[in-house]
C-alpha atoms as a PDB file:
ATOM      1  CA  UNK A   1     -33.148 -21.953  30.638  1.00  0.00           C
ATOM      2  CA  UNK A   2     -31.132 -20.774  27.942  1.00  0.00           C
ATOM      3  CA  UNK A   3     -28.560 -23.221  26.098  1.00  0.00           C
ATOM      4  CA  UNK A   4     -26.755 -20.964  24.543  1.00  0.00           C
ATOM      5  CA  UNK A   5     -25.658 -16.945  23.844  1.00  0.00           C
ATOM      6  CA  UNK A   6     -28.947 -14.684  22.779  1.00  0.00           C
ATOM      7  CA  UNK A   7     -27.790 -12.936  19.510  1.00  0.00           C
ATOM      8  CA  UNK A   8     -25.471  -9.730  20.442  1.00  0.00           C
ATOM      9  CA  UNK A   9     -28.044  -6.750  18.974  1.00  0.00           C
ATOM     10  CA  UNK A  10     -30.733  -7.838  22.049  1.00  0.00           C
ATOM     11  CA  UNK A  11     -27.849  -8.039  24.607  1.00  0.00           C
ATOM     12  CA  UNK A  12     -27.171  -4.235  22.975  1.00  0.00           C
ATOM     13  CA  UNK A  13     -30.654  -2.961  23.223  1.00  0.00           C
ATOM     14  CA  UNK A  14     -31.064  -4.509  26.814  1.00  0.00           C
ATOM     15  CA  UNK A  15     -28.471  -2.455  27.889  1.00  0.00           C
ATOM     16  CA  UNK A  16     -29.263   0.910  26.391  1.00  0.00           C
ATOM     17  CA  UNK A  17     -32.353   0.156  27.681  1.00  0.00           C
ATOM     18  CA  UNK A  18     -31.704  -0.435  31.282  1.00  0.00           C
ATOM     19  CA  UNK A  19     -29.461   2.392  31.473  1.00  0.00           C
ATOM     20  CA  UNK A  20     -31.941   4.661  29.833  1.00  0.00           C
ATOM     21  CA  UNK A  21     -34.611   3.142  31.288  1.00  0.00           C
ATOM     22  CA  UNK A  22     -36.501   3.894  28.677  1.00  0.00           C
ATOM     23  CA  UNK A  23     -36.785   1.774  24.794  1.00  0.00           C
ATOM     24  CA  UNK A  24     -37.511   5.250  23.232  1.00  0.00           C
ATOM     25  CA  UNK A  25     -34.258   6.406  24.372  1.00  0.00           C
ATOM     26  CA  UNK A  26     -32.107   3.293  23.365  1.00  0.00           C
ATOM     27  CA  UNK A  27     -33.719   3.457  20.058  1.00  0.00           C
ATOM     28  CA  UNK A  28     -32.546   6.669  19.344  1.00  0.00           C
ATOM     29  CA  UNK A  29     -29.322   5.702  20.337  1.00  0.00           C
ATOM     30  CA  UNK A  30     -29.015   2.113  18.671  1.00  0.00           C
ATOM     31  CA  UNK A  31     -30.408   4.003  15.325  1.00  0.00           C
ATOM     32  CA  UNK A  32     -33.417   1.878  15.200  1.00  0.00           C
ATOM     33  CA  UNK A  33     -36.984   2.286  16.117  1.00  0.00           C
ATOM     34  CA  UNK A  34     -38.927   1.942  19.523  1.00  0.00           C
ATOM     35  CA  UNK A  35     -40.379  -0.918  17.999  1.00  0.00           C
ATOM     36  CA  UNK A  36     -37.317  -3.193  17.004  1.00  0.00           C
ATOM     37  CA  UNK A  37     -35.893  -1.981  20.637  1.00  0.00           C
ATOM     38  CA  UNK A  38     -38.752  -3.593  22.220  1.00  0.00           C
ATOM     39  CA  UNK A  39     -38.904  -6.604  19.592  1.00  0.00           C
ATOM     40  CA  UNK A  40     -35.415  -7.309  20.582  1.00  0.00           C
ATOM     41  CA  UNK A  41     -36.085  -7.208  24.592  1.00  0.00           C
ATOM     42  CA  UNK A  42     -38.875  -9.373  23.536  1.00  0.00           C
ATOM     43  CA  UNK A  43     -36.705 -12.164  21.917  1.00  0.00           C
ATOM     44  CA  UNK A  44     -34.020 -12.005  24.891  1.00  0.00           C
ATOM     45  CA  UNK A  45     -36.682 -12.729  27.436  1.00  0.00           C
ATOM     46  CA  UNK A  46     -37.797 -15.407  25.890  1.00  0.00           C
ATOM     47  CA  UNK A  47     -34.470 -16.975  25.105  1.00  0.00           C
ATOM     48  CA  UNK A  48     -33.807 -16.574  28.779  1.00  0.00           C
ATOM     49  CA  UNK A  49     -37.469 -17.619  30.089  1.00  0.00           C
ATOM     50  CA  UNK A  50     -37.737 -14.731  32.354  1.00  0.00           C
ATOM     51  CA  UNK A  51     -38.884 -10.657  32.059  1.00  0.00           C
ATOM     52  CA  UNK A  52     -36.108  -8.313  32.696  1.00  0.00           C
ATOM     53  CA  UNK A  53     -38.504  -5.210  32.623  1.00  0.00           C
ATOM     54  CA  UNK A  54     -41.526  -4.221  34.541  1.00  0.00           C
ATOM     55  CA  UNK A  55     -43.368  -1.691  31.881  1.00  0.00           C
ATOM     56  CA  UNK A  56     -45.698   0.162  33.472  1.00  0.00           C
ATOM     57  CA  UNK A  57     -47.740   3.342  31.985  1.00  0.00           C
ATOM     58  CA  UNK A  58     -45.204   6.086  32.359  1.00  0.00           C
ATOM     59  CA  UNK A  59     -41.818   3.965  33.308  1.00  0.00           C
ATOM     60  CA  UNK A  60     -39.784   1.476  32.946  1.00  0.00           C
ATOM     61  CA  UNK A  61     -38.161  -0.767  35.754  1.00  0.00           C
ATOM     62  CA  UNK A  62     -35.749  -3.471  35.995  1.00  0.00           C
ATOM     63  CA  UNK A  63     -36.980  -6.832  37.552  1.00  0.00           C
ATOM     64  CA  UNK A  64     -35.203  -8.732  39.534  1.00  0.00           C
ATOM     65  CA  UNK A  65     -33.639 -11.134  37.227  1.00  0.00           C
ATOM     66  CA  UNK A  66     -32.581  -8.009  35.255  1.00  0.00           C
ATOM     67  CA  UNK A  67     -30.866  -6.584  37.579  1.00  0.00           C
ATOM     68  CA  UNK A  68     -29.363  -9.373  38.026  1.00  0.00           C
ATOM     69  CA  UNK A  69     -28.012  -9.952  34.646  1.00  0.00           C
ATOM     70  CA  UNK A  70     -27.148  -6.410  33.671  1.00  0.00           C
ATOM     71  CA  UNK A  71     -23.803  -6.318  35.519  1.00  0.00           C
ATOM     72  CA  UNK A  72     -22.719  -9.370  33.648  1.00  0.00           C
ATOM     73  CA  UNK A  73     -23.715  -7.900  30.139  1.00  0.00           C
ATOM     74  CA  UNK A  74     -22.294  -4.731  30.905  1.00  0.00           C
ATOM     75  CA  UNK A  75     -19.078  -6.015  31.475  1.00  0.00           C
ATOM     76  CA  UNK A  76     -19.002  -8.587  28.693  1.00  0.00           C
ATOM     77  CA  UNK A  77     -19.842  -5.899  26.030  1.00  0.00           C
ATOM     78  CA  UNK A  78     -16.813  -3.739  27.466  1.00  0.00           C
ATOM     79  CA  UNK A  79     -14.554  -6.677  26.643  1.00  0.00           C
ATOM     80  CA  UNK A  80     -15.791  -6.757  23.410  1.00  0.00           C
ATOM     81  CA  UNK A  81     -14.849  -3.044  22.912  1.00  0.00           C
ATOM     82  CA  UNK A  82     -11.922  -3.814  24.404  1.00  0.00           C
ATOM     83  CA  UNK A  83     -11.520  -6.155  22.126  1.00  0.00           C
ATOM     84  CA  UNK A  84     -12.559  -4.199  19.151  1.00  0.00           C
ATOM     85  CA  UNK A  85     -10.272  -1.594  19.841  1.00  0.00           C
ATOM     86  CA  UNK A  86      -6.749  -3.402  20.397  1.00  0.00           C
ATOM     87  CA  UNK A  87      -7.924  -5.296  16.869  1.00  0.00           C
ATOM     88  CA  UNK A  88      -8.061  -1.810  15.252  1.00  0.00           C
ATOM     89  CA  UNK A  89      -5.331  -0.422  17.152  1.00  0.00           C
ATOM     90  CA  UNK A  90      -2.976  -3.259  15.457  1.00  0.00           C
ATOM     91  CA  UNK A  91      -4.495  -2.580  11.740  1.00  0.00           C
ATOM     92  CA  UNK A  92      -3.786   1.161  12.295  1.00  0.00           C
ATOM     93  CA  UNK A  93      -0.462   1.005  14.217  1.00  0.00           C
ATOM     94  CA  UNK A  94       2.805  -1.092  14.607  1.00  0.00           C
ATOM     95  CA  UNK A  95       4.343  -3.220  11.304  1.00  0.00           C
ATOM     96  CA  UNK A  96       3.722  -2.746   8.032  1.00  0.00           C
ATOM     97  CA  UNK A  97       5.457  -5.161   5.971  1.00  0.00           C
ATOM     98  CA  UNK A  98       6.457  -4.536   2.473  1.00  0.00           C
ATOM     99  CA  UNK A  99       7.663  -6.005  -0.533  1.00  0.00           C
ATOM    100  CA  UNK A 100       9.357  -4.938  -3.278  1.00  0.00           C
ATOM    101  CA  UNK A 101      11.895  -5.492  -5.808  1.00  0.00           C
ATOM    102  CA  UNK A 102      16.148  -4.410  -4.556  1.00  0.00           C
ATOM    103  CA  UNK A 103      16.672  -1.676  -7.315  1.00  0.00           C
ATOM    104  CA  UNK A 104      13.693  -0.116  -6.639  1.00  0.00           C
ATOM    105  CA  UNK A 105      13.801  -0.043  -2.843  1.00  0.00           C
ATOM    106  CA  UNK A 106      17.763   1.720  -3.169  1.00  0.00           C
ATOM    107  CA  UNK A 107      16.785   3.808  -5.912  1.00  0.00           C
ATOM    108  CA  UNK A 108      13.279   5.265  -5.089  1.00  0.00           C
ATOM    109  CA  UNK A 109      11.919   3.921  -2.155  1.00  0.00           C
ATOM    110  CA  UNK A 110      14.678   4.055   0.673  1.00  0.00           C
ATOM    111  CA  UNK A 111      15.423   7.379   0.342  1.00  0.00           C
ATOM    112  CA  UNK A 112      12.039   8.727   0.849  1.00  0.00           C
ATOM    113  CA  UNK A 113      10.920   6.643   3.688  1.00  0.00           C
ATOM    114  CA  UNK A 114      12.717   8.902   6.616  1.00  0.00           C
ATOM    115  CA  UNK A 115       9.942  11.174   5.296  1.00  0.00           C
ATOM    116  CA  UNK A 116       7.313   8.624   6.116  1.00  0.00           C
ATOM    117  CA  UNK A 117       8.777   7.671   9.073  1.00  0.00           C
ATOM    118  CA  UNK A 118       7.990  11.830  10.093  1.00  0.00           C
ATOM    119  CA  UNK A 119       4.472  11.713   8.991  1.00  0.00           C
ATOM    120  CA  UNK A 120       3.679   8.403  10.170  1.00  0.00           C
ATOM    121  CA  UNK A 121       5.408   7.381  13.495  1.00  0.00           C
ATOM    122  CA  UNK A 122       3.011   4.731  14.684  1.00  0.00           C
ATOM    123  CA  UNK A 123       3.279   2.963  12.027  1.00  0.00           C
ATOM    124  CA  UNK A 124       7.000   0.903  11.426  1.00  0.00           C
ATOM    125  CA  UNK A 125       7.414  -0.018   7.707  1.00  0.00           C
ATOM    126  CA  UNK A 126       9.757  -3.425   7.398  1.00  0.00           C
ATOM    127  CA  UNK A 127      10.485  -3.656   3.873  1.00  0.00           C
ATOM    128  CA  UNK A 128      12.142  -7.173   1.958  1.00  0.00           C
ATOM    129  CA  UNK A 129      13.720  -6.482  -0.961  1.00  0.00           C
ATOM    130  CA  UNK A 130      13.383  -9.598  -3.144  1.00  0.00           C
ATOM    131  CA  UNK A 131      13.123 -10.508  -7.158  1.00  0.00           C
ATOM    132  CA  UNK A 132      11.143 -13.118  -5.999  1.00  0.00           C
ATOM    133  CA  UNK A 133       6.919 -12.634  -6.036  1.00  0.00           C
ATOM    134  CA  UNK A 134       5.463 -12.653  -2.533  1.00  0.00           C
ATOM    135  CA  UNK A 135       3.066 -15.106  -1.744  1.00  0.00           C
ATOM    136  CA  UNK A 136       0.668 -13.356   0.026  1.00  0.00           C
ATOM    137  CA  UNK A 137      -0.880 -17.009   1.506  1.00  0.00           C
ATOM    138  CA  UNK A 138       2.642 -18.069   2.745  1.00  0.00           C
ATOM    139  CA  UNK A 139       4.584 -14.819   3.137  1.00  0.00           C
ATOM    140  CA  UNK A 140       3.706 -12.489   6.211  1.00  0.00           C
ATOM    141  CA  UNK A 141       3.841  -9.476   3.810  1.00  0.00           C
ATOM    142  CA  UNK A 142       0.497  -7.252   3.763  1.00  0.00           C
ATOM    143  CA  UNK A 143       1.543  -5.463   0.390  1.00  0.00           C
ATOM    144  CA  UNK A 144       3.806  -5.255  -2.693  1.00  0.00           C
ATOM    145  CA  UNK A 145       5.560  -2.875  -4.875  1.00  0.00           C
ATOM    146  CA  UNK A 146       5.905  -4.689  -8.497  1.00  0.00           C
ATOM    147  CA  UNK A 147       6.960  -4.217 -12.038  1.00  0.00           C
ATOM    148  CA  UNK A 148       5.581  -5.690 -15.065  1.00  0.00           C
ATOM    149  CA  UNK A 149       2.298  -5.373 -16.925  1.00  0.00           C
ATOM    150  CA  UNK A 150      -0.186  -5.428 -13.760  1.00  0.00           C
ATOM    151  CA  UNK A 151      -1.271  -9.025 -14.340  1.00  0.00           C
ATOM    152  CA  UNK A 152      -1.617 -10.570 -11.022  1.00  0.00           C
ATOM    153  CA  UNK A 153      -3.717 -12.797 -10.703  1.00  0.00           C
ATOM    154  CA  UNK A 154      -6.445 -12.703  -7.577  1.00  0.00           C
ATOM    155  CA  UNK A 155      -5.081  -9.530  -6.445  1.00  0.00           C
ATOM    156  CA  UNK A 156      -5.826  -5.844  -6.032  1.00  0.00           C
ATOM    157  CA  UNK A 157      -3.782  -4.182  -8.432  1.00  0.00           C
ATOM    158  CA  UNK A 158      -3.113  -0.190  -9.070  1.00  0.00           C
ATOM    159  CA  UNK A 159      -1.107   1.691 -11.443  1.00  0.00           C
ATOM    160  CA  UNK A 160       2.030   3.702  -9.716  1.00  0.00           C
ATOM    161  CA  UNK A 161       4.648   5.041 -11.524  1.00  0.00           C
ATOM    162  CA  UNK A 162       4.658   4.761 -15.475  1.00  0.00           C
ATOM    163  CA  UNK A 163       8.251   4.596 -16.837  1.00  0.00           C
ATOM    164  CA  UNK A 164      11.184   6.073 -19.060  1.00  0.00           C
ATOM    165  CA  UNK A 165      14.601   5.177 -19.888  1.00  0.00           C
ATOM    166  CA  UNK A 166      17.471   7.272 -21.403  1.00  0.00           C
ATOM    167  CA  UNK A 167      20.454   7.426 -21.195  1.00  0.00           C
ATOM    168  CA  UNK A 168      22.447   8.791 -17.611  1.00  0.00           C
ATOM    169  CA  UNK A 169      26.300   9.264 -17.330  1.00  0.00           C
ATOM    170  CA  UNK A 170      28.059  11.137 -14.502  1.00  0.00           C
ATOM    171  CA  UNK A 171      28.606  14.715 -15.668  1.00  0.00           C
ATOM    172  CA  UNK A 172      32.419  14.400 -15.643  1.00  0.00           C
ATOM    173  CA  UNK A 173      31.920  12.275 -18.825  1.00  0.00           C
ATOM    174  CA  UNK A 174      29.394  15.169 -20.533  1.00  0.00           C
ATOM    175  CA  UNK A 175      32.045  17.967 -19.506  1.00  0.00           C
ATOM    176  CA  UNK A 176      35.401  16.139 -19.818  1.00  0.00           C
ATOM    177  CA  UNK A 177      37.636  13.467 -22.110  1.00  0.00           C
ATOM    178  CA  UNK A 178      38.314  13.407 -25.156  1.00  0.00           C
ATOM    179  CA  UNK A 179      34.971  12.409 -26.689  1.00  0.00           C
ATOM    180  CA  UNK A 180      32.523  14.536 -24.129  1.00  0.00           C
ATOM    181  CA  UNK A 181      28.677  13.604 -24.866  1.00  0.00           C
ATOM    182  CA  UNK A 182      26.961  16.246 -26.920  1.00  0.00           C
ATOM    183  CA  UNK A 183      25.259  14.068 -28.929  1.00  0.00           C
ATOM    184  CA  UNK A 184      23.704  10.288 -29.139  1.00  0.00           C
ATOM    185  CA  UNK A 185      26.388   9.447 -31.549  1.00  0.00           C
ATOM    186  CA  UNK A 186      28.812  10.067 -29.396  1.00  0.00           C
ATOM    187  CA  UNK A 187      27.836   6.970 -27.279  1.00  0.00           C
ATOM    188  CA  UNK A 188      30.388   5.220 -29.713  1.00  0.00           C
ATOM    189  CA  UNK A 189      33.429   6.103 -27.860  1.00  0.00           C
ATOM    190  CA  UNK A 190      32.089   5.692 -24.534  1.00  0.00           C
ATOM    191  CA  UNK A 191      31.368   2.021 -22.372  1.00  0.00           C
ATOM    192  CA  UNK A 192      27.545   1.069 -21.937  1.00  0.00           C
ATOM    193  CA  UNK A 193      26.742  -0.246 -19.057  1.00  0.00           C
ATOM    194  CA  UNK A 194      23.864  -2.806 -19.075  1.00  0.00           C
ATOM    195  CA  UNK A 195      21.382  -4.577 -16.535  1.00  0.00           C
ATOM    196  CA  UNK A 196      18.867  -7.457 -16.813  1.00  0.00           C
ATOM    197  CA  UNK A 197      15.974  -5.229 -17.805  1.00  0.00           C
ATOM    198  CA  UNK A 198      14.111  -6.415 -21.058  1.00  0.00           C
ATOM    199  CA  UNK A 199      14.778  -3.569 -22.661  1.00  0.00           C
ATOM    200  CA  UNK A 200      18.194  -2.291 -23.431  1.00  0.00           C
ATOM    201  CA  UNK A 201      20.006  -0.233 -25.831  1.00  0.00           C
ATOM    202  CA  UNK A 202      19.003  -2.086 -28.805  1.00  0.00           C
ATOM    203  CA  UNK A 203      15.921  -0.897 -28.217  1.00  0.00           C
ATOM    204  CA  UNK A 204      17.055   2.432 -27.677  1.00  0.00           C
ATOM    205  CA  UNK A 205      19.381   3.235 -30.403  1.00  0.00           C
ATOM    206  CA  UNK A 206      16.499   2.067 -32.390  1.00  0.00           C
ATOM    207  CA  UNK A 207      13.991   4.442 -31.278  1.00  0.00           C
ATOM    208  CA  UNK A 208      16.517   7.199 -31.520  1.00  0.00           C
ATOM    209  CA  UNK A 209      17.377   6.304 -34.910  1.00  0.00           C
ATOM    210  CA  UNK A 210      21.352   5.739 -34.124  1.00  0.00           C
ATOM    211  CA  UNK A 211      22.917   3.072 -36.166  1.00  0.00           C
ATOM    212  CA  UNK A 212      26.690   1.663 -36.225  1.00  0.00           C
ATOM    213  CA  UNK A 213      27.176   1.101 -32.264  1.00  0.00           C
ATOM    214  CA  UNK A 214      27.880  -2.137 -30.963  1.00  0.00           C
ATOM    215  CA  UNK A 215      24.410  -2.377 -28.899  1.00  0.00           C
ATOM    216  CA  UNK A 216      25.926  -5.017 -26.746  1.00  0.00           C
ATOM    217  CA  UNK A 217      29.425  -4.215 -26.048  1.00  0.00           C
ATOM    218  CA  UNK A 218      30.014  -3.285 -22.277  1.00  0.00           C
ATOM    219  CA  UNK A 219      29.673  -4.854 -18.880  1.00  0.00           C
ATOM    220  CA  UNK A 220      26.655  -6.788 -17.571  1.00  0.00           C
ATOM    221  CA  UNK A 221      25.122  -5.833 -13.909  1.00  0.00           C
ATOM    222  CA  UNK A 222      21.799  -8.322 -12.829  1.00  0.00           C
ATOM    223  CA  UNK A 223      20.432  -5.393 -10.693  1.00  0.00           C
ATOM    224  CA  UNK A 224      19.931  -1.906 -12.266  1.00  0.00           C
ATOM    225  CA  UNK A 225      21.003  -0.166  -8.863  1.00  0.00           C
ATOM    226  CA  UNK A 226      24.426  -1.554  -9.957  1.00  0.00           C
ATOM    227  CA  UNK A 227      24.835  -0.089 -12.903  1.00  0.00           C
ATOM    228  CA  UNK A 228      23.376   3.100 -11.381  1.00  0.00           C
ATOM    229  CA  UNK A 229      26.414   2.875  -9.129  1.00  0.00           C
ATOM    230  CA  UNK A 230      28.540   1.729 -11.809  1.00  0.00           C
ATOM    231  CA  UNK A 231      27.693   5.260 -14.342  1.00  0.00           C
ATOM    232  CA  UNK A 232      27.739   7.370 -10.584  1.00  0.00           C
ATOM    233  CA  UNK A 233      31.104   6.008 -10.490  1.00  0.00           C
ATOM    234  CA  UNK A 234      32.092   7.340 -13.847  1.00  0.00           C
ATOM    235  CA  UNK A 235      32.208   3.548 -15.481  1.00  0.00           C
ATOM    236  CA  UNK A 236      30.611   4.360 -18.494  1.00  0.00           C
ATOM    237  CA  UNK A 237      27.112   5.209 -19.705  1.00  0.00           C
ATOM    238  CA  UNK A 238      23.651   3.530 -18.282  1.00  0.00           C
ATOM    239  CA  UNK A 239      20.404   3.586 -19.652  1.00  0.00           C
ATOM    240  CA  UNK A 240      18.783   5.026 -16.885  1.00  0.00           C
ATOM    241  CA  UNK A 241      14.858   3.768 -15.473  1.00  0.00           C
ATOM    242  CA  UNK A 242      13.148   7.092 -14.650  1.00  0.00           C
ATOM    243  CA  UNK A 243      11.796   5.807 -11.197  1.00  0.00           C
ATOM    244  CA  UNK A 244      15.550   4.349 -10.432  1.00  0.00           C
ATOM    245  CA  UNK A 245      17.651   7.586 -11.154  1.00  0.00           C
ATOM    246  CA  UNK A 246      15.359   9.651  -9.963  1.00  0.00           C
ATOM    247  CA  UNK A 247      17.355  10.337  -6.736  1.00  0.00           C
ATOM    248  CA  UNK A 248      20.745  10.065  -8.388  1.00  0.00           C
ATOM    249  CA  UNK A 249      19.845  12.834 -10.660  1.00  0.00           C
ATOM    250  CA  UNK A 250      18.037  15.302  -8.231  1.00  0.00           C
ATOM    251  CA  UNK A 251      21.279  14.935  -5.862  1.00  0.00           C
ATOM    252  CA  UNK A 252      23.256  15.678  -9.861  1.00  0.00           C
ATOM    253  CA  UNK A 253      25.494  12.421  -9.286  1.00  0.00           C
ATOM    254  CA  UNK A 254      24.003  11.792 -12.705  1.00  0.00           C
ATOM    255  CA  UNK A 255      23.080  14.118 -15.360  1.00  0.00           C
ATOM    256  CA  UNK A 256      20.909  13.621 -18.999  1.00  0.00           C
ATOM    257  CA  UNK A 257      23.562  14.226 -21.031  1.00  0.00           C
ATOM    258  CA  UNK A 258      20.354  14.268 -24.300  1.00  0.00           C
ATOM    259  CA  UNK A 259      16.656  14.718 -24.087  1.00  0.00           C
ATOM    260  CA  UNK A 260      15.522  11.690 -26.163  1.00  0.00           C
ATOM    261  CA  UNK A 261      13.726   9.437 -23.887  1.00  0.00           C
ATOM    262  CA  UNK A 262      11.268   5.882 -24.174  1.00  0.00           C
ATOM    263  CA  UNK A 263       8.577   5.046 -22.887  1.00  0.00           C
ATOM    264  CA  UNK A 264       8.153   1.603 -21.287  1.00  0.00           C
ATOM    265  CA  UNK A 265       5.316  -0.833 -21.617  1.00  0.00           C
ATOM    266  CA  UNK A 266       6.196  -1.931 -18.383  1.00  0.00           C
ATOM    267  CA  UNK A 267       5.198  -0.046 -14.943  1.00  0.00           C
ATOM    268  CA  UNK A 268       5.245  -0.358 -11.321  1.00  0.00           C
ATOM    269  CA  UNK A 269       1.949  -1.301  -9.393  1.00  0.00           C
ATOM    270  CA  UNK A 270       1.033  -1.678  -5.756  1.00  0.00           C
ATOM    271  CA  UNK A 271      -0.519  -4.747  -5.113  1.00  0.00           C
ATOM    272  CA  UNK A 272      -2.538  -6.388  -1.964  1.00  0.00           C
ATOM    273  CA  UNK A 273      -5.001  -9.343  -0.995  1.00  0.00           C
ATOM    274  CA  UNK A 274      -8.276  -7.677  -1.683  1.00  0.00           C
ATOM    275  CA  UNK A 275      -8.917  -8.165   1.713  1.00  0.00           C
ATOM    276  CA  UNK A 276      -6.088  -6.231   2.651  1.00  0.00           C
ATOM    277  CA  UNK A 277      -6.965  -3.045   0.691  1.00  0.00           C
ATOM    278  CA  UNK A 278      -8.612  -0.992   3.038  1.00  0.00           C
ATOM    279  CA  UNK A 279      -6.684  -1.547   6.767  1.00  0.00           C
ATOM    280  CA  UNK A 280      -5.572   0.929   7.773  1.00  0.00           C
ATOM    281  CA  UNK A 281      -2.184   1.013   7.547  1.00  0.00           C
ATOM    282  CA  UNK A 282      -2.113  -0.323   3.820  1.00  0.00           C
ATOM    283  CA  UNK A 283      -4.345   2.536   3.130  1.00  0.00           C
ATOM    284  CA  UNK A 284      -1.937   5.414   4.840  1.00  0.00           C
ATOM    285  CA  UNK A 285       1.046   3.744   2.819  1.00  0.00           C
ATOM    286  CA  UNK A 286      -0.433   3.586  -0.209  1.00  0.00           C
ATOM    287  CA  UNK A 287      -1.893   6.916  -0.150  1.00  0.00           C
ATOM    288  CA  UNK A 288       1.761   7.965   0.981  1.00  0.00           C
ATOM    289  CA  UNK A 289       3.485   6.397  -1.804  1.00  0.00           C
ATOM    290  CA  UNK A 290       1.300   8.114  -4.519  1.00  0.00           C
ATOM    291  CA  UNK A 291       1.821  11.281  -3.016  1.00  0.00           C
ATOM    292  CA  UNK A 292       5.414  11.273  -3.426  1.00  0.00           C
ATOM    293  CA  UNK A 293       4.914   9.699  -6.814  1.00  0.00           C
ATOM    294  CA  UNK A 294       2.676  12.920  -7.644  1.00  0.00           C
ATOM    295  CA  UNK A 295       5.422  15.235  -6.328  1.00  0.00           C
ATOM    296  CA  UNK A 296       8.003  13.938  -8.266  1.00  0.00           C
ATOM    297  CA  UNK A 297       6.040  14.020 -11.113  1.00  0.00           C
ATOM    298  CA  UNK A 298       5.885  10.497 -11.963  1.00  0.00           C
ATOM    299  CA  UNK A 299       2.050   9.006 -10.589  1.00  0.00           C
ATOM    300  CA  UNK A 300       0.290   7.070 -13.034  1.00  0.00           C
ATOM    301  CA  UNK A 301      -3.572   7.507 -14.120  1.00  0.00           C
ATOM    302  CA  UNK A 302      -5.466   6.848 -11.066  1.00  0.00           C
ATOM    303  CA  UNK A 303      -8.703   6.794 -12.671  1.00  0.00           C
ATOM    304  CA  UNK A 304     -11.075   4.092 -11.702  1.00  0.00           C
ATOM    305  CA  UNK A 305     -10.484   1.386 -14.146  1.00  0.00           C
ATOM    306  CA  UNK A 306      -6.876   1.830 -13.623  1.00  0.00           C
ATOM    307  CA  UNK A 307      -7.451   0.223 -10.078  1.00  0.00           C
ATOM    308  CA  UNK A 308      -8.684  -3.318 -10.137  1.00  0.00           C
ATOM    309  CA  UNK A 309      -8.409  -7.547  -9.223  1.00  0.00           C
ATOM    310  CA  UNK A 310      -5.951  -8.526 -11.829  1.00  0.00           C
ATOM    311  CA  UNK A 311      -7.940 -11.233 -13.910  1.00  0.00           C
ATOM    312  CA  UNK A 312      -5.531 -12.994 -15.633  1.00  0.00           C
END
């Protein structure tokens, strides 16, 4: 008597068998040969100590103690799809949860998720919009949206959107005033509006060669969606993130008042628990996200060694 389960493949090939009555037949439909079919049978009868076939020359037949234990298998396997099927149901469908960092969820990623929503119904996206890094072990977040230099340790880690700054005013103060914006010099008689980025307009003026501003003067925001708000509002002048104004200046709340523009060292990445790469619904986001990255013309190189486990 048996003491405990027979490995799953011969409980498989016992039941193609029996309902094909035939090992050729389950073969072909198991993918394996005649003779592994019949190797398998083999190894269930003798875990269970009985025969559950009669082979004679041209057929097969079910004894009596298989017919008595296919109704049992059948059923049990059908669980198991069962099974097997809710499981994938739930990795394809339901919550996704994301994180990713306040400024960027208002200024790029908000306003394009109604579109995903439409694409993607079955799937509901929950987002948290935190400064603080996600611990995947802790957190019950399945991805992340970050920005820095891609090092994250232990974690699959892809390029997104590469990013500029310049500078973004409402177009009231380009058109209007005493002192409208024509040229970078003209920043002088205007207010600059700053965030907690690491780089500013000291860095700026610098790479635009503009000397004898006050780099500093000007109110302080710890968000860069607030001082998005703040130069929408007409406050003064903000150096604007490419990825963050993007929606501001399609809608032409904000305007480029010069061309000049950096390029950061910095970039955003979408990051995962390797083993959280490939479900489903990470997949259909991700794929999502860099699609409306490529539209708006910002999508970083997705070549292969631009995708990888952070190492350090």
């Amino acid at each position: 008597m048996a003491t405990r389960l027979p490995p799953l493949n011969t409980l498989r090939a016992f039941e193609a068998a029996a309902r094909h009555m035939s090992f050729t037949k389950a073969a072909d439909e198991l993918f394996v040969t005649q003779a592994a079919v019949s190797h398998q049978i083999k190894t269930l009868e003798d875990a269970l100590g009985v025969k559950l076939f009669k082979r004679l020359n041209r057929a097969l037949l079910l004894t009596e103690e298989g017919q008595t234990f296919i109704p049992p298998v059948r059923q049990a396997l059908d669980l198991l799809m069962q099974g097997v099927n809710k499981i994938s149901q739930v990795e394809a469908t339901g919550a996704l949860n994301v994180s990713t960092m306040p400024s960027f969820a208002a200024g790029w990623l908000v306003p394009r998720l109604d579109r995903f929503r439409k694409q993607h119904p079955e799937i509901d996206v929950r987002l948290t919009a935190s400064e603080r890094l996600v611990d995947f072990a802790r957190d019950d977040v399945e991805m992340a949206i970050r920005y820095g230099r891609g090092q994250y340790p232990g974690l699959t880690c892809e390029r997104f959107i590469d990013e500029e700054i310049f500078p973004v005013c409402s177009p009231k103060l380009v058109e209007e005033g005493p002192h409208p914006l024509k040229r970078p010099e003209d920043l002088k008689y205007h207010t600059l509006l700053h965030d907690d980025m690491p780089v500013g307009w000291a860095q700026w003026f610098e790479a635009a060669g503009v000397g004898g501003i006050n780099p500093s003067q000007g109110p302080y925001f710890d968000m860069s969606a607030l001082v998005i708000q703040a130069a929408i509002q007409g406050q003064g002048v903000a150096l604007g993130r490419s990825t963050l104004a993007a929606t501001a200046l399609e809608s032409g709340m904000l305007v480029k008042p010069f061309d000049l523009t950096m390029k950061m060292e910095y970039a955003y990445f979408v990051v995962c628990p390797p083993e959280h790469h490939n479900r489903p619904k990470v997949r259909v986001f991700r794929e999502w996200l860099y699609d409306e990255a490529e539209k708006a013309g910002v999508l970083s190189d997705r070549s292969p060694h631009a995708a990888e486990i952070a190492a350090d």
